[in-house]
Protein backbone atom coordinates (compact mmCIF):
# COMPACT_ATOMS: atom_id res chain seq x y z
CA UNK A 1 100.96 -66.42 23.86
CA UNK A 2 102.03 -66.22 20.03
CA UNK A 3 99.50 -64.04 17.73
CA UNK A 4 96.55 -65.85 16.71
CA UNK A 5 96.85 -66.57 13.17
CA UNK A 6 94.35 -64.70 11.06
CA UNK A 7 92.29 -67.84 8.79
CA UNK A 8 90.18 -67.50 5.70
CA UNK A 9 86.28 -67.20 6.06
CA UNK A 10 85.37 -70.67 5.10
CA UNK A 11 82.16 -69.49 2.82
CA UNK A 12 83.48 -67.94 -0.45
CA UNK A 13 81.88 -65.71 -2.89
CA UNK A 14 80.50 -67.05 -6.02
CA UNK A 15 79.00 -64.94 -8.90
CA UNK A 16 75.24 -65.40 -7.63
CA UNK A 17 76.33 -64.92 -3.88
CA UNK A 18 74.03 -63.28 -1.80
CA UNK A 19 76.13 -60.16 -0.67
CA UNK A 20 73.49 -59.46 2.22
CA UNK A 21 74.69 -62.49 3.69
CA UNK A 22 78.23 -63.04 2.76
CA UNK A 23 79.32 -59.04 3.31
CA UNK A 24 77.98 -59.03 7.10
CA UNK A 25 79.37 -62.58 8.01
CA UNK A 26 82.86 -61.47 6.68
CA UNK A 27 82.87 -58.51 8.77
CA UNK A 28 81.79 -60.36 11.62
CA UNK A 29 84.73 -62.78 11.56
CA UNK A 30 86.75 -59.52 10.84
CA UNK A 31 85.68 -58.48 14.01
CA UNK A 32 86.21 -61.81 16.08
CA UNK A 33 89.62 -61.61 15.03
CA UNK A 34 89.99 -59.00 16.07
CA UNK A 35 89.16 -59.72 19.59
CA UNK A 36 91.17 -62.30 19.37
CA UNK A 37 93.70 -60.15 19.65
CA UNK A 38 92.75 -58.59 23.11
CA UNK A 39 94.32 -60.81 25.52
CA UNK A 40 97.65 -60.02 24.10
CA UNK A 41 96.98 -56.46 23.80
CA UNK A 42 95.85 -56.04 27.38
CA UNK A 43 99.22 -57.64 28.65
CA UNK A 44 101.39 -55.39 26.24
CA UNK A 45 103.35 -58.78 24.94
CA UNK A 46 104.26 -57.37 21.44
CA UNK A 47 103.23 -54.12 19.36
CA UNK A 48 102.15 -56.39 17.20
CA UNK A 49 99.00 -57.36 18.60
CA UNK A 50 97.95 -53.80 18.69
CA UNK A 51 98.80 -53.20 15.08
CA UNK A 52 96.66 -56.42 13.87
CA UNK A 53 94.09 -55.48 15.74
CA UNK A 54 93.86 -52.42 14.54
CA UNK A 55 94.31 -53.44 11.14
CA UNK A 56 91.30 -56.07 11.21
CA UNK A 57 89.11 -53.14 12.50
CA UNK A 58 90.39 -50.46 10.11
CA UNK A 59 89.21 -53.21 7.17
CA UNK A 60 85.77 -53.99 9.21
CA UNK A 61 85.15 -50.45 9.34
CA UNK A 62 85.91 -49.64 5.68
CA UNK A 63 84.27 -52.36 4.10
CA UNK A 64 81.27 -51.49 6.51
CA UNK A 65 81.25 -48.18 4.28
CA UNK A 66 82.71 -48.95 1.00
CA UNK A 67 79.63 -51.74 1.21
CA UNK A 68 77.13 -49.90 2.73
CA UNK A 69 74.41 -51.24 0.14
CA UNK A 70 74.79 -54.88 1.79
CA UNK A 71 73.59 -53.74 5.13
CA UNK A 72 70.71 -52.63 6.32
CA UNK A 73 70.54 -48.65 7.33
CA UNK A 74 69.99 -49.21 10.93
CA UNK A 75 73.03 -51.95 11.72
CA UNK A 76 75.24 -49.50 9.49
CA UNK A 77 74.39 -46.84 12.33
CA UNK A 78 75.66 -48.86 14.85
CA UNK A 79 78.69 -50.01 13.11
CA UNK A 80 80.22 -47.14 12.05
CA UNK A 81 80.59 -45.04 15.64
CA UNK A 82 80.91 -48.32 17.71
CA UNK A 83 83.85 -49.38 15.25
CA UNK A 84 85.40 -45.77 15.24
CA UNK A 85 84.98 -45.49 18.93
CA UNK A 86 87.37 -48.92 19.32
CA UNK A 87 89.80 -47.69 17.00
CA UNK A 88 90.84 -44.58 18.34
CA UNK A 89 91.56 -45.71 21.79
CA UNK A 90 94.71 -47.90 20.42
CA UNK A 91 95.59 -44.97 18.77
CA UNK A 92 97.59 -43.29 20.64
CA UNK A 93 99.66 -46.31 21.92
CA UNK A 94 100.33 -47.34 18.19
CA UNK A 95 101.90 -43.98 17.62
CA UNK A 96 104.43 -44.48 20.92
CA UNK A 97 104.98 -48.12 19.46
CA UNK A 98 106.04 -47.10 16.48
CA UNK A 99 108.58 -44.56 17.73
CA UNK A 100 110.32 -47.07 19.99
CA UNK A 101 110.18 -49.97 17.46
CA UNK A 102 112.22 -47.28 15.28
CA UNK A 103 114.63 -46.08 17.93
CA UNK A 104 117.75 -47.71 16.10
CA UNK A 105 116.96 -45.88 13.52
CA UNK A 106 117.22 -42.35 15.30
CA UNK A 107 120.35 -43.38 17.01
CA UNK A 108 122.06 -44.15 13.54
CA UNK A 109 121.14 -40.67 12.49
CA UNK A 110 122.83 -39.22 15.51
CA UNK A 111 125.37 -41.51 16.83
CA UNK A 112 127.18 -38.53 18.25
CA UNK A 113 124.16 -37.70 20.67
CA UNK A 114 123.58 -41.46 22.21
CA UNK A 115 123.49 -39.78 25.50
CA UNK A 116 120.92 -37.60 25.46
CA UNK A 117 118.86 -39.55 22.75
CA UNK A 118 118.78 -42.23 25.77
CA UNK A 119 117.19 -39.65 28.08
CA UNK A 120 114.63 -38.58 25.04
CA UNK A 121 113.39 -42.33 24.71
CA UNK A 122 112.88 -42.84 28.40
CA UNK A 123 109.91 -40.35 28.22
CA UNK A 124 108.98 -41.83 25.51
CA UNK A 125 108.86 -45.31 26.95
CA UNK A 126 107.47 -43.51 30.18
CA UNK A 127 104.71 -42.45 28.28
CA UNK A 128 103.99 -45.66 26.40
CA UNK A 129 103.79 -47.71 29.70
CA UNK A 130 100.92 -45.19 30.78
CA UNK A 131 99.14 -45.12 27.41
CA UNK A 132 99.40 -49.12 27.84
CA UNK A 133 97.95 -49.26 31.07
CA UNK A 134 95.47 -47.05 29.73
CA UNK A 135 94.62 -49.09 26.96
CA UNK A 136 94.16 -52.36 29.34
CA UNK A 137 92.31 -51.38 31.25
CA UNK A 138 89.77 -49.86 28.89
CA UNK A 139 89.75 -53.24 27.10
CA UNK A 140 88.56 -54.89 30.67
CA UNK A 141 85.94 -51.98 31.02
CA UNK A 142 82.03 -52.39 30.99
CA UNK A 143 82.47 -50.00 28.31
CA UNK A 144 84.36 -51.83 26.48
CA UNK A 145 82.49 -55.09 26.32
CA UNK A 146 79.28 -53.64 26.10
CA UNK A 147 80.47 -51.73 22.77
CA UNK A 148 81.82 -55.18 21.39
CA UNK A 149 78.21 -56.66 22.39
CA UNK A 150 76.54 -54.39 20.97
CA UNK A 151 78.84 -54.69 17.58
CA UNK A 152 78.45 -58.14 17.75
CA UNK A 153 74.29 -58.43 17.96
CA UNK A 154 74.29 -56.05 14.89
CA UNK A 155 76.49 -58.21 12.55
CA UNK A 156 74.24 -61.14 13.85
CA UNK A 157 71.09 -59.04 13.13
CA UNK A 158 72.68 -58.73 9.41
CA UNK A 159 73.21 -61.88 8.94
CA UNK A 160 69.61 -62.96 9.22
CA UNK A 161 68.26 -59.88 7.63
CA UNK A 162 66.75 -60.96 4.27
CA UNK A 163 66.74 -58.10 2.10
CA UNK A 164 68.12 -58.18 -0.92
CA UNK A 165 67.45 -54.60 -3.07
CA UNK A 166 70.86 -54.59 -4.81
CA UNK A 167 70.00 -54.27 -8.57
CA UNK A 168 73.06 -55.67 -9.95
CA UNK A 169 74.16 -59.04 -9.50
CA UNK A 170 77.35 -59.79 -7.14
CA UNK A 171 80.00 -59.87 -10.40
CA UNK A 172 78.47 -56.71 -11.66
CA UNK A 173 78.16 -55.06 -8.21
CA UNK A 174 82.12 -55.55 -7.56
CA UNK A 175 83.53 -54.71 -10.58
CA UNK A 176 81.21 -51.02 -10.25
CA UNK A 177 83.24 -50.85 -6.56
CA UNK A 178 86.08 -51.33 -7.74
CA UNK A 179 85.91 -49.86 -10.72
CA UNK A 180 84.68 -46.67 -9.11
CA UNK A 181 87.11 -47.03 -5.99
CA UNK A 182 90.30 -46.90 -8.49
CA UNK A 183 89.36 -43.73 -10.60
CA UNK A 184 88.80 -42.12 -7.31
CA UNK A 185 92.39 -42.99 -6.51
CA UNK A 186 93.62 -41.78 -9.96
CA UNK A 187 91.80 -38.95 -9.96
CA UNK A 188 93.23 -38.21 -6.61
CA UNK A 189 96.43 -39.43 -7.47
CA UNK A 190 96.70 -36.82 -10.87
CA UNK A 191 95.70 -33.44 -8.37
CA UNK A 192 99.22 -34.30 -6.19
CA UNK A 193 102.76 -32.20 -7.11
CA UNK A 194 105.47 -31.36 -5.28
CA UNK A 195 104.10 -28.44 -3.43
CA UNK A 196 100.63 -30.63 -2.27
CA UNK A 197 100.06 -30.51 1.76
CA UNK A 198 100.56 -33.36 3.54
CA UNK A 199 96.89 -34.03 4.30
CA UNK A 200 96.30 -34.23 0.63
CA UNK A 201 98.55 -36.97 0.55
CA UNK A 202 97.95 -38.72 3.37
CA UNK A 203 93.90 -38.82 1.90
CA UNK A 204 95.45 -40.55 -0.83
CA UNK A 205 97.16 -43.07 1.48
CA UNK A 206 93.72 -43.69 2.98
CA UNK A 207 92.03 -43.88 -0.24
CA UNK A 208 94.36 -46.46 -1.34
CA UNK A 209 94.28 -48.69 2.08
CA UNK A 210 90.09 -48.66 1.07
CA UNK A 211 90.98 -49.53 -2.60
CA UNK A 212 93.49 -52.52 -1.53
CA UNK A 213 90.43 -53.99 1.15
CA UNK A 214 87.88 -54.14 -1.83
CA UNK A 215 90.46 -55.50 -4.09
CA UNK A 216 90.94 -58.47 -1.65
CA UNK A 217 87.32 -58.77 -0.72
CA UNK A 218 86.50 -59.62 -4.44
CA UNK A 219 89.81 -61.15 -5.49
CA UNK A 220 88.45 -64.46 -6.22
CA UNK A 221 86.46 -62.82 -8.97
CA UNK A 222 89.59 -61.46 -10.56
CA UNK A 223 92.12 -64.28 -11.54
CA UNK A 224 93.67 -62.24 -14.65
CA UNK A 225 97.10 -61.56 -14.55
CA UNK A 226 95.96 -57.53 -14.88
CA UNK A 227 94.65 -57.68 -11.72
CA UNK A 228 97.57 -59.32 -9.58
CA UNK A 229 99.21 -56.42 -11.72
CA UNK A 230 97.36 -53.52 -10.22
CA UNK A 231 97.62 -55.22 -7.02
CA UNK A 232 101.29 -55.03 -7.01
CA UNK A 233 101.58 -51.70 -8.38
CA UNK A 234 99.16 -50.86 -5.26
CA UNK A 235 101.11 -51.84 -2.87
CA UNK A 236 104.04 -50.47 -4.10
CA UNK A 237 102.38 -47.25 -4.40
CA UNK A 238 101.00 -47.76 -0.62
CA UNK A 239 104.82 -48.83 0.96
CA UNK A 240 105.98 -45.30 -0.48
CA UNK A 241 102.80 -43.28 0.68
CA UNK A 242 103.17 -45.29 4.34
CA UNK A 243 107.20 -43.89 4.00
CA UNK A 244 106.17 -40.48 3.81
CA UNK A 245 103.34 -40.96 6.26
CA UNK A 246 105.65 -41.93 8.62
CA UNK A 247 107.85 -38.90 8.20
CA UNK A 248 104.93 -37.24 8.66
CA UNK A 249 103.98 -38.33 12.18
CA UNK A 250 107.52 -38.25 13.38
CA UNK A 251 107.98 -34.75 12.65
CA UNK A 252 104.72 -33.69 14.43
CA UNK A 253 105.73 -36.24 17.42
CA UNK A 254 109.21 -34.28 17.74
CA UNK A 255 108.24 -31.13 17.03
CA UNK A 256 105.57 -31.39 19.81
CA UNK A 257 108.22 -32.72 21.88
CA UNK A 258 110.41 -29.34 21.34
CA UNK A 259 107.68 -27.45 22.60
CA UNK A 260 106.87 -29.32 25.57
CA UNK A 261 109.14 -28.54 28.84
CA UNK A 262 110.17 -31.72 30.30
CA UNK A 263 113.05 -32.21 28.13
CA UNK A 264 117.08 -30.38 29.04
CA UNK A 265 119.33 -28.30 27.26
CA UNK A 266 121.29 -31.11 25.95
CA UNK A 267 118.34 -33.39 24.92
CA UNK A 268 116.02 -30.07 23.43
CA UNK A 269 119.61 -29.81 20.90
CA UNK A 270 118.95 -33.36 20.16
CA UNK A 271 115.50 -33.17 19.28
CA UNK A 272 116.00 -29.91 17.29
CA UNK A 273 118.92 -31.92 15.45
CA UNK A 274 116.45 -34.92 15.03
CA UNK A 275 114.13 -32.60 13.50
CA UNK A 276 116.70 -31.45 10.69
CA UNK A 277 117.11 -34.88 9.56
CA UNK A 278 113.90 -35.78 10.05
CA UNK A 279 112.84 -33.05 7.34
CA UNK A 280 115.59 -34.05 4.98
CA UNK A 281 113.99 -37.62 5.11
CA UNK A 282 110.34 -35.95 4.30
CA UNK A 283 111.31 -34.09 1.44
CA UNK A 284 113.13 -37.52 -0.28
CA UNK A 285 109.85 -39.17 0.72
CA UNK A 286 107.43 -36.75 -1.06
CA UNK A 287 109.91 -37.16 -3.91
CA UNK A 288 109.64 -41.20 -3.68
CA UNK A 289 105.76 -40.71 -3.63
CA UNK A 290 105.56 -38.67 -6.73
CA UNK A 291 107.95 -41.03 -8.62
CA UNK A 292 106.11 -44.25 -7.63
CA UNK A 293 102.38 -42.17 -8.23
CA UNK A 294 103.94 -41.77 -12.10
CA UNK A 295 104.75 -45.78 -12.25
CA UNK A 296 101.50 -46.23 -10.76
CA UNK A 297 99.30 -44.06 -13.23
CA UNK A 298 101.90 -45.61 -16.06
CA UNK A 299 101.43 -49.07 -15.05
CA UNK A 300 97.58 -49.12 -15.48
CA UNK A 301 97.56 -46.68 -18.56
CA UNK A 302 99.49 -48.61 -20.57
CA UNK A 303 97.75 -52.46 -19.45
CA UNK A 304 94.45 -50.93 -19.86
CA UNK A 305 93.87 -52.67 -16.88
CA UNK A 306 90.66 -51.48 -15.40
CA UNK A 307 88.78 -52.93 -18.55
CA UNK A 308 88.98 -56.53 -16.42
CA UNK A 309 86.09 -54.66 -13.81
């Protein structure tokens, strides 16, 4: 089974689209992708199922909330728990994924300690292999299917509701999103300096990820060469931020890993070891972050480009 390819919604936005309709039907064949994805998951036959379907949830989610006006109040309390809940089982599992998927990696930062690193990333892989079985069989569980039923009969119920109380018209309504959406990630953006916490950067990261969804909802509103501009700048500033994320999570994974007993004398030195280099790595990635957060905060300065929304 190869990964399902992920195809365009067939009914496009216009300027006079009715967002009541359109906003709810994307999400729901957000969330059939999705699904789409389960059968793979459930037989562990590439990381990369786990990570699109993550992905396609993450955007249903967001959108659910960065759109909230296009839905009525009591589908949006469905959505947003029933989506979390979904998310955060795979969670977990993604985190073990990543690790092994970057195992070269540690073994070219300690070549000298191949040995024990081998003995590290067999609990590691002992503790995916549970997490997976975990994860399949809560995707075959009643609990499972009735959440996806129940996610499913909302985005339906959406579809046919026929409100329409947004003021604006659709043009006017996604330019004040995004708009909105990219001062909020300026603003943000302007607070960060070298001493920042992590979490205060890793809000940014999340801020962006919502920015980047709304900027690809409404694309075919923006066809200037300003916005294909701030998109690239975007994800440019996103790959650095998902760098230093990274870093992040690794030095938490290893550092728990110190502290836990199940490891030897030999492969406790290696994870200590790992932990040096792995902190070396953070710092340069903070640095990377700040550097491309200048570009970014340059690049849209100087284009004025959020006078296109």
């Amino acid at each position: 089974m190869t990964l399902p390819a992920r195809h365009k919604l067939t009914l496009s936005l216009d300027p006079d689209a009715d967002l009541h309709f359109c906003v709810p039907a994307f999400l729901l064949h957000e969330f059939n992708y999705a699904r789409s994805l389960e059968e793979g998951l459930a037989l562990s036959l590439d990381p990369e199922f786990n990570h699109q379907y993550r992905v396609a949830l993450r955007r249903t989610r967001s959108l659910c909330l960065l759109l909230k006006e296009t839905l009525p109040p009591f589908e949006l309390s469905i959505l947003k728990p029933s989506l979390k809940l979904l998310m955060k089982q795979t969670n977990k599992l993604r985190d073990l994924d990543v690790f092994i998927l970057g195992k070269a990696a540690y073994y070219a930062m300690l070549p000298e300690r191949k040995e024990s690193l081998h003995k590290v990333f067999a609990h590691i892989e002992a503790r995916q292999r549970i997490e997976q079985s975990r994860v399949s069989l809560w995707l075959q569980s009643d609990g499972y299917q009735k959440t996806c039923v129940l996610l499913s009969n909302s985005f339906h119920r959406a579809i046919s509701n026929d409100d329409d109380t947004l003021q604006n018209s659709t043009l006017a309504f996604s330019n004040s999103k995004v708009l909105s959406h990219f001062t909020k990630v300026i603003k943000a953006s302007k607070k960060l300096s070298p001493t920042s916490p992590d979490d205060a950067i890793h809000r940014l990261r999340i801020e962006c990820k919502k920015l980047r969804y709304l900027l690809e909802y409404f694309s075919v509103f923006y066809p200037d060469e300003r916005h294909k501009s701030n998109v690239k700048h975007l994800k440019s500033l996103q790959d650095s931020l998902g760098d230093f994320n990274d870093t992040s999570s690794q030095l938490a994974f290893f550092r728990q890993q110190r502290e836990s007993n199940v490891f030897g004398k030999e492969e406790l030195k290696t994870v200590k070891t790992l932990l040096k280099k792995l902190k070396m790595h953070h710092f340069d990635a903070r640095l990377s972050v700040l550097n491309h957060l200048k570009d970014f905060q340059r690049a849209i300065h100087q284009n004025a480009s959020l006078s296109i929304y």
